[in-house]
Protein backbone atom coordinates (compact mmCIF):
# COMPACT_ATOMS: atom_id res chain seq x y z
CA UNK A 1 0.00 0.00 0.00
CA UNK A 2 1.75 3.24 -1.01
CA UNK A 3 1.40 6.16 1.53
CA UNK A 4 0.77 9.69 0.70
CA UNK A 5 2.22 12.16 2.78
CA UNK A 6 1.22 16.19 2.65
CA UNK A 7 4.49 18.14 3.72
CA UNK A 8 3.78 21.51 6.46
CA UNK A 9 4.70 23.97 3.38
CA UNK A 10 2.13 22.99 0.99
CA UNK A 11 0.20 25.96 -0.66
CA UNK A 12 -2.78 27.35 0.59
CA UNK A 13 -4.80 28.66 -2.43
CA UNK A 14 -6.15 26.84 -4.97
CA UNK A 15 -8.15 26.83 -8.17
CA UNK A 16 -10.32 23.81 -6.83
CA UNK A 17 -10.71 21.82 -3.55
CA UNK A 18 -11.84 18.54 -3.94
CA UNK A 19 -13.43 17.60 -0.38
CA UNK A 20 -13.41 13.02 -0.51
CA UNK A 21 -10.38 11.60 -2.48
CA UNK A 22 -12.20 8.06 -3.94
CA UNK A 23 -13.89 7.24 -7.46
CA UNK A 24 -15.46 10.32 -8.05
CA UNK A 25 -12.83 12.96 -6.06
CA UNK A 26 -9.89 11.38 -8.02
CA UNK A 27 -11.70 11.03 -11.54
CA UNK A 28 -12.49 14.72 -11.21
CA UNK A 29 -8.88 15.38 -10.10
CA UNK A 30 -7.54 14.02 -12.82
CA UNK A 31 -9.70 15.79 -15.27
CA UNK A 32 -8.28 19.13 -13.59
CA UNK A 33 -4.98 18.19 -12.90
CA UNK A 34 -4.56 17.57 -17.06
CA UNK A 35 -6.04 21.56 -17.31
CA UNK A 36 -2.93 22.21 -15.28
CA UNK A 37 -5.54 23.11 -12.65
CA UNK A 38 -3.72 23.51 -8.51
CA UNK A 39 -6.26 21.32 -7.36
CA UNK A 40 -5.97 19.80 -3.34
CA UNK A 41 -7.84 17.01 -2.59
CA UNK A 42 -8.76 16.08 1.35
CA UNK A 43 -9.74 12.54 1.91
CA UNK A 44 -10.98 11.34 5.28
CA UNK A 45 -10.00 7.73 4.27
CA UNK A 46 -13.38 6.19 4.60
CA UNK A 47 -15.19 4.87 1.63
CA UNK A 48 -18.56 3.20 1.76
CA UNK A 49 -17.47 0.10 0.40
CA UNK A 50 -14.10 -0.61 2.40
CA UNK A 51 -15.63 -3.65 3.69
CA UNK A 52 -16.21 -4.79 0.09
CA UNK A 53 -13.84 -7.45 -1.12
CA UNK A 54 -14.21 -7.39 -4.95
CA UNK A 55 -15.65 -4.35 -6.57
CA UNK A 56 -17.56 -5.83 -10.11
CA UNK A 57 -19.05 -4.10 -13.12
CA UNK A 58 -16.22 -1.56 -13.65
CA UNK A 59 -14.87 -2.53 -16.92
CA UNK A 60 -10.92 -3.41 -17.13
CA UNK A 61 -11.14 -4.16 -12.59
CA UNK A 62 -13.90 -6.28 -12.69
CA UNK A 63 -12.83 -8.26 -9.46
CA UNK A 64 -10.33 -5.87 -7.80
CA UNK A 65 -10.38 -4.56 -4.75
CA UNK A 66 -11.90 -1.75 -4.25
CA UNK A 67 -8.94 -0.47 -2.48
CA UNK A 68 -6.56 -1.58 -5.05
CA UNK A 69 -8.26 0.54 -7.56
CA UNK A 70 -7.95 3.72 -5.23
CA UNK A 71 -4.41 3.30 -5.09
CA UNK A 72 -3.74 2.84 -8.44
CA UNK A 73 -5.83 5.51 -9.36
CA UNK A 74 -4.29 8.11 -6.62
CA UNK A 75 -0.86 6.74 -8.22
CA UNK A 76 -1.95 8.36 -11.51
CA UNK A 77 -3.30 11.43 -10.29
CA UNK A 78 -0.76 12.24 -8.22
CA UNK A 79 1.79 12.15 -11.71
CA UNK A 80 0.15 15.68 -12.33
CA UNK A 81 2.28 18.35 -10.21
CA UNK A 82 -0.50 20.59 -9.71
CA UNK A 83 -2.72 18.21 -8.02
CA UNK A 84 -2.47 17.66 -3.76
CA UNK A 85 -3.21 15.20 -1.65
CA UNK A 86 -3.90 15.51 2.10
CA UNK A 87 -5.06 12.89 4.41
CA UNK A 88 -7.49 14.35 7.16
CA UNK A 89 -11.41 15.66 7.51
CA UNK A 90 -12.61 18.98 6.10
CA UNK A 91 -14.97 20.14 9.15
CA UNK A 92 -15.48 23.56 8.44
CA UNK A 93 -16.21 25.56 4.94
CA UNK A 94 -17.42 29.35 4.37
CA UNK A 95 -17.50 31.47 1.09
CA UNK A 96 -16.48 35.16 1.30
CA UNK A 97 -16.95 36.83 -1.75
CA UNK A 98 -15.43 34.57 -4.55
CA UNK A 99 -13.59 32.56 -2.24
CA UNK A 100 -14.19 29.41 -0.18
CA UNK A 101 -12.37 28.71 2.67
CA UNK A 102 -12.26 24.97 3.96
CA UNK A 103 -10.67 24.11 7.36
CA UNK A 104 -9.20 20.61 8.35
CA UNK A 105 -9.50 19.18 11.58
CA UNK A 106 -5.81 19.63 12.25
CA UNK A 107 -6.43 23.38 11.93
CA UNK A 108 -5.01 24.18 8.50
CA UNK A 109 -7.00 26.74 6.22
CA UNK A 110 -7.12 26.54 2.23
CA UNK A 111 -8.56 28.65 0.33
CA UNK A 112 -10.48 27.84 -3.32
CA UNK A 113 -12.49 29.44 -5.98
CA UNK A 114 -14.64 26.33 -6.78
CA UNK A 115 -15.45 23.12 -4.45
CA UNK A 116 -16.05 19.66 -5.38
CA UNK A 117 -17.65 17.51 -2.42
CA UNK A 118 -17.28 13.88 -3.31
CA UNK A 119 -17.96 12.84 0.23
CA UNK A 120 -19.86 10.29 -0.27
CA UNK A 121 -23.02 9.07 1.60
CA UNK A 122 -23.09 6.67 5.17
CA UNK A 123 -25.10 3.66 5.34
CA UNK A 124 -27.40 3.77 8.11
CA UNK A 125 -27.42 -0.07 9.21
CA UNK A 126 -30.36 -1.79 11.04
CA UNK A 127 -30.20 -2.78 14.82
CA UNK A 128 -29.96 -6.37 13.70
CA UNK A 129 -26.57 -8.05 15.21
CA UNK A 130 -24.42 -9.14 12.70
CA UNK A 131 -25.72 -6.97 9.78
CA UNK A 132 -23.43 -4.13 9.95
CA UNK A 133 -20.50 -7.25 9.84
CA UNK A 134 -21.92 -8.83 7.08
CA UNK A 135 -22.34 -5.30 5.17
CA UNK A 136 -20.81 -5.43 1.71
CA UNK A 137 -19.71 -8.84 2.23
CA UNK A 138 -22.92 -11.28 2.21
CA UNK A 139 -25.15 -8.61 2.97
CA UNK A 140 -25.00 -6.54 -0.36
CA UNK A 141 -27.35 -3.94 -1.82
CA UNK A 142 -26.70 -3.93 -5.75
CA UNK A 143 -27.77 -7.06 -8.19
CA UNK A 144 -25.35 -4.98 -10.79
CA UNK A 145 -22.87 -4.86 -8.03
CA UNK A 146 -22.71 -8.52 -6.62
CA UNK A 147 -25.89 -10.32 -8.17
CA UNK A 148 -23.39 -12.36 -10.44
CA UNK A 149 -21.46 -13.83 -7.96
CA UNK A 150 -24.06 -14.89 -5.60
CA UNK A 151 -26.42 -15.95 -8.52
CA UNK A 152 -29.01 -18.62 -8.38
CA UNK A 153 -27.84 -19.46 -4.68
CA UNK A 154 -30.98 -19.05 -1.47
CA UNK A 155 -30.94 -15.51 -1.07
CA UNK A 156 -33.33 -13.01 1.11
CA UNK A 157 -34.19 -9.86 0.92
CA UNK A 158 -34.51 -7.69 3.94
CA UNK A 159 -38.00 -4.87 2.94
CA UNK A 160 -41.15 -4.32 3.82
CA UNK A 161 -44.33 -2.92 1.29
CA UNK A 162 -43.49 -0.87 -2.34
CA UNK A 163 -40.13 -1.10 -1.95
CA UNK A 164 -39.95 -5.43 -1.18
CA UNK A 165 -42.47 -5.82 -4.17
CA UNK A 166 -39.75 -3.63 -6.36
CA UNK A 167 -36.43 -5.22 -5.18
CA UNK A 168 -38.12 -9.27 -5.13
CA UNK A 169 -39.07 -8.42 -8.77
CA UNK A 170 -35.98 -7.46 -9.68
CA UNK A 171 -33.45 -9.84 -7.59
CA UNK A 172 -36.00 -12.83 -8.81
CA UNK A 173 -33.57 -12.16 -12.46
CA UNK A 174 -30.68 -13.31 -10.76
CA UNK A 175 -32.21 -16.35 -8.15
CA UNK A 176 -35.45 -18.22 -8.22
CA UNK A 177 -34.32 -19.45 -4.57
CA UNK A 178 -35.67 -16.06 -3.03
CA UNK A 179 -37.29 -14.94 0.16
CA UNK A 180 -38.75 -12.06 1.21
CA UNK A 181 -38.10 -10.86 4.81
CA UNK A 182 -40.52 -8.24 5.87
CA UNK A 183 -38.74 -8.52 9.46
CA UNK A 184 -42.56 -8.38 10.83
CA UNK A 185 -46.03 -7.46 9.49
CA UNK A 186 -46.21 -7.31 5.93
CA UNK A 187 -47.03 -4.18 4.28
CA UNK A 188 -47.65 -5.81 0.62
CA UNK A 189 -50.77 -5.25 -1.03
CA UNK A 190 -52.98 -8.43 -1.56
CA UNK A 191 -51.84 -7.77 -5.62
CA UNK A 192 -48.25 -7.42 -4.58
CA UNK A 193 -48.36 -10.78 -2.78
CA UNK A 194 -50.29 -12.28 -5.21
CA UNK A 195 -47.76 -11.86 -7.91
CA UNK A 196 -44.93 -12.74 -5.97
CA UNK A 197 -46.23 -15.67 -5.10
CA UNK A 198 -47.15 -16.34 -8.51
CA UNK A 199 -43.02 -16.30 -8.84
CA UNK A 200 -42.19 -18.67 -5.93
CA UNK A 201 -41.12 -15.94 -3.93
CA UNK A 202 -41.27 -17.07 -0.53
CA UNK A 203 -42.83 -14.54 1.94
CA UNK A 204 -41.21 -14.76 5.64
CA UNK A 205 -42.93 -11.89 7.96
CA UNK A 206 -41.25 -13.60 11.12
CA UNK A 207 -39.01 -10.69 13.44
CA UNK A 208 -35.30 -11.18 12.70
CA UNK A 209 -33.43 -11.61 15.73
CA UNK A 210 -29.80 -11.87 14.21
CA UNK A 211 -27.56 -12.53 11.35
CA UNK A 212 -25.47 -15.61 12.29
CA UNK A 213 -22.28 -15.24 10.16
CA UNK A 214 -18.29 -16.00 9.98
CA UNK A 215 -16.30 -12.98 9.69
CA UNK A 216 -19.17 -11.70 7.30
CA UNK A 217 -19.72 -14.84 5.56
CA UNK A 218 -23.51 -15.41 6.33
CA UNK A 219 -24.42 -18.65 7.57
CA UNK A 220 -28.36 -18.18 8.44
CA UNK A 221 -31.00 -15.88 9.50
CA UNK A 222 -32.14 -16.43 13.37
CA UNK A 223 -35.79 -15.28 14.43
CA UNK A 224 -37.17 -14.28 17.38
CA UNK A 225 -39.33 -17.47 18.17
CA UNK A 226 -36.06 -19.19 17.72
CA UNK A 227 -36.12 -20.52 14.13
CA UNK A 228 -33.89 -20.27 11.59
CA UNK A 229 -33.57 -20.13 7.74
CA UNK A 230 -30.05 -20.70 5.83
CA UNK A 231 -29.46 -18.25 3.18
CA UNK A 232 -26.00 -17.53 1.32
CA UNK A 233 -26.19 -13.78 0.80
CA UNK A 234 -29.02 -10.90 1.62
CA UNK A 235 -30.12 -8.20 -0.03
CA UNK A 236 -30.75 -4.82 1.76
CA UNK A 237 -31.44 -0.73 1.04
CA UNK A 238 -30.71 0.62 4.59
CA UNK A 239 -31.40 4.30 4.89
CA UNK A 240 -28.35 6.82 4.46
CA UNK A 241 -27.41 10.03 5.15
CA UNK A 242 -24.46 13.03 3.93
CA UNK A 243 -20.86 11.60 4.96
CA UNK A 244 -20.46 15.43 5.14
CA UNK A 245 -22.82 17.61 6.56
CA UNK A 246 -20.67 20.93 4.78
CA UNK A 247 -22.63 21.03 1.52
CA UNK A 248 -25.81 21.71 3.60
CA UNK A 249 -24.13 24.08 5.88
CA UNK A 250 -23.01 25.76 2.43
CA UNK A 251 -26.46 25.91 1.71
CA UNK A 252 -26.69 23.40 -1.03
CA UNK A 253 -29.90 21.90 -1.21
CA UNK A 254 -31.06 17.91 -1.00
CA UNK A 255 -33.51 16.07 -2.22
CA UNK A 256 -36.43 14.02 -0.78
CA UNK A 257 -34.24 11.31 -0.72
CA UNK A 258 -31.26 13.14 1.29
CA UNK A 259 -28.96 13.43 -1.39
CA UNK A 260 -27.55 16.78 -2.80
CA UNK A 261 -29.37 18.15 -5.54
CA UNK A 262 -27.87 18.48 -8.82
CA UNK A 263 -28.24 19.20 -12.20
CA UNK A 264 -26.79 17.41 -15.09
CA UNK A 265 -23.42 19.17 -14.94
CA UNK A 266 -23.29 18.26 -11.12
CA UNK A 267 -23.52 21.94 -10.13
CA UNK A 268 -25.07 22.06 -6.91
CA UNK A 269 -28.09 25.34 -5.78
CA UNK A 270 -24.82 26.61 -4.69
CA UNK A 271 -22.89 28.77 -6.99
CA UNK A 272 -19.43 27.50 -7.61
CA UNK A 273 -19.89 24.03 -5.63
CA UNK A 274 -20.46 21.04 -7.33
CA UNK A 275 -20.97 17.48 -5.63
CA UNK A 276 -20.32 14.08 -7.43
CA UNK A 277 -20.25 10.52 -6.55
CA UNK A 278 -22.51 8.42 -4.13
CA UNK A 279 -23.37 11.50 -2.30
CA UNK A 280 -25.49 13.04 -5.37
CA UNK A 281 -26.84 10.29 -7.01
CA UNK A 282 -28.95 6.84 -6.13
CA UNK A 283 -26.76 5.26 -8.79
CA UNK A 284 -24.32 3.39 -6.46
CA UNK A 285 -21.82 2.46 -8.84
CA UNK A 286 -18.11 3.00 -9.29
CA UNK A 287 -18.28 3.68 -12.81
CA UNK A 288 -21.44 5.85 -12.47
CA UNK A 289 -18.80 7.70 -9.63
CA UNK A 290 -15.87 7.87 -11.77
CA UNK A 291 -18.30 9.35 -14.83
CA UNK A 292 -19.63 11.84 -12.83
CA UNK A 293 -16.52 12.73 -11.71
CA UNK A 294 -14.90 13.24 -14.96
CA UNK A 295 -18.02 15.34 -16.07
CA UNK A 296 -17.70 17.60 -12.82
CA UNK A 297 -13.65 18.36 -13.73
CA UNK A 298 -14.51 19.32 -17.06
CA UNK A 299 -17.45 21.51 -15.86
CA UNK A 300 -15.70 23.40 -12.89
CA UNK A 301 -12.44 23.72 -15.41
CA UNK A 302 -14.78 25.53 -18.41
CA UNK A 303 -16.32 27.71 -15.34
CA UNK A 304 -12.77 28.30 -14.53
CA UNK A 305 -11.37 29.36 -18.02
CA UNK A 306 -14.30 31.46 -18.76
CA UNK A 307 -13.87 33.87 -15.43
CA UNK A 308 -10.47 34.52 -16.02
CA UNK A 309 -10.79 35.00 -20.18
């Protein structure tokens, strides 16, 4: 693992701070460090998927770790001398006329005319033991993701009402050995249940008790009467929320849904901050990431180019 160390006399001003330093933060980086851009990137270290083992559907890594494709992608970045890299948090940001300022919880202060958060989202797990250590592992929430690998094995899904009928219909592509776990009363419709069992979806409305598992490898689903029912992997949508609460403190508006609004050049409500990755999109995908990144460093350099021309 190569280590990146940010020396005491780096700069202070930049043209562009990129606040998260994954998929999205270094595709965007990369797109501004070839515009000879002084871009700094801060990076907390804590993707949502550093539990992962493989990372799948990304063309030329399909099956690489997902930290294995950070590093080599930081590697390449970094070959552009005006892009910086510091490991730490960005906890504070302001804008003062066309400035930003962003301060890191060490204490340091950089200044920027444009921001890029690519900070991600956090997955809000359930209060079901073992879940959270199962998380990316057996416990998965993308068919695109991690469908292929666990294909046609006994597989539940953890949701209740709209939202079970809509994920059993789709998972049912990729396993005909599926069970719904509604984790208490269902919420289905009659129609909804109807149709899935139509499919052979198996409908379990017991309350889960626990996850039993091997260092995330899922061995079976305990219940609180005591039974249990073996499955190989789950699929689950928990709720999430900002990694960073600074967009909203910026003012940058969310959506229903809780992530930040943008529009199709990932320009947030807030002029001259621009948000890509997990944190602006449903789409949880490193290629989606790495697109939108791309998009975003093209974007913020025209923006760029055109104020000083």
């Amino acid at each position: 693992m190569i280590s990146f160390i940010t020396f005491a006399g780096m700069k202070a001003n930049y043209d562009v701070i990129i606040i998260g330093g994954s998929y999205a933060g270094l595709s965007a980086a990369m797109s501004l460090g070839r515009a000879l851009k002084d871009i700094l990137i801060i990076d907390s270290g804590k993707p949502c998927n550093r539990q992962t083992p493989n990372a799948h559907n990304l063309i030329t890594h399909d099956g690489d770790t997902p930290a294995s494709i950070k590093e080599h992608a930081l590697k390449q970045v970094l070959q552009y001398p005006s892009v910086t890299f510091k490991n730490g948090s960005a906890i504070k940001a302001s804008k003062q006329t066309d400035l930003f300022t962003i301060q890191t919880e060490s204490g340091e202060t950089y200044t920027a005319k444009k921001l890029l958060f690519a900070t991600g989202i956090v997955d809000i797990m359930p209060d079901i033991p073992g879940f959270a250590d199962c998380w990316g592992i057996t416990v998965v929430h993308c068919p695109y993701c991690h469908g292929y690998e666990i294909h046609s094995q006994p597989t539940g899904i953890i949701a209740n009402g709209d939202m079970a009928f809509e994920y059993a219909r789709l998972i049912n592509n990729w396993t005909k050995n599926l069970t719904l776990f509604t984790n208490g009363t269902s919420q289905l419709s009659e129609e909804q249940y109807q149709k899935l069992q139509e499919h052979q979806i198996t409908i379990n409305d017991k309350s889960i008790s626990s996850l039993n598992h091997s260092d995330g490898v899922l061995k079976h689903v305990e219940f609180a009467d005591g039974s249990i029912q073996n499955v190989k992997a789950i699929y689950s949508r928990p709720s999430i929320k900002q990694h960073s609460d600074l967009p909203e403190l910026l003012g940058c508006e969310l959506t229903d849904m809780g992530f930040i609004k943008v529009d199709g050049f990932q320009a947030t409500t807030i002029d001259g901050v621009f948000a890509a990755g997990d944190n602006a999109t449903m789409f949880r995908s490193l290629a989606i990431a790495i697109a939108d990144g791309n998009k975003a460093g093209a974007v913020i350099d025209k923006q760029l180019i055109q104020e000083r021309f």
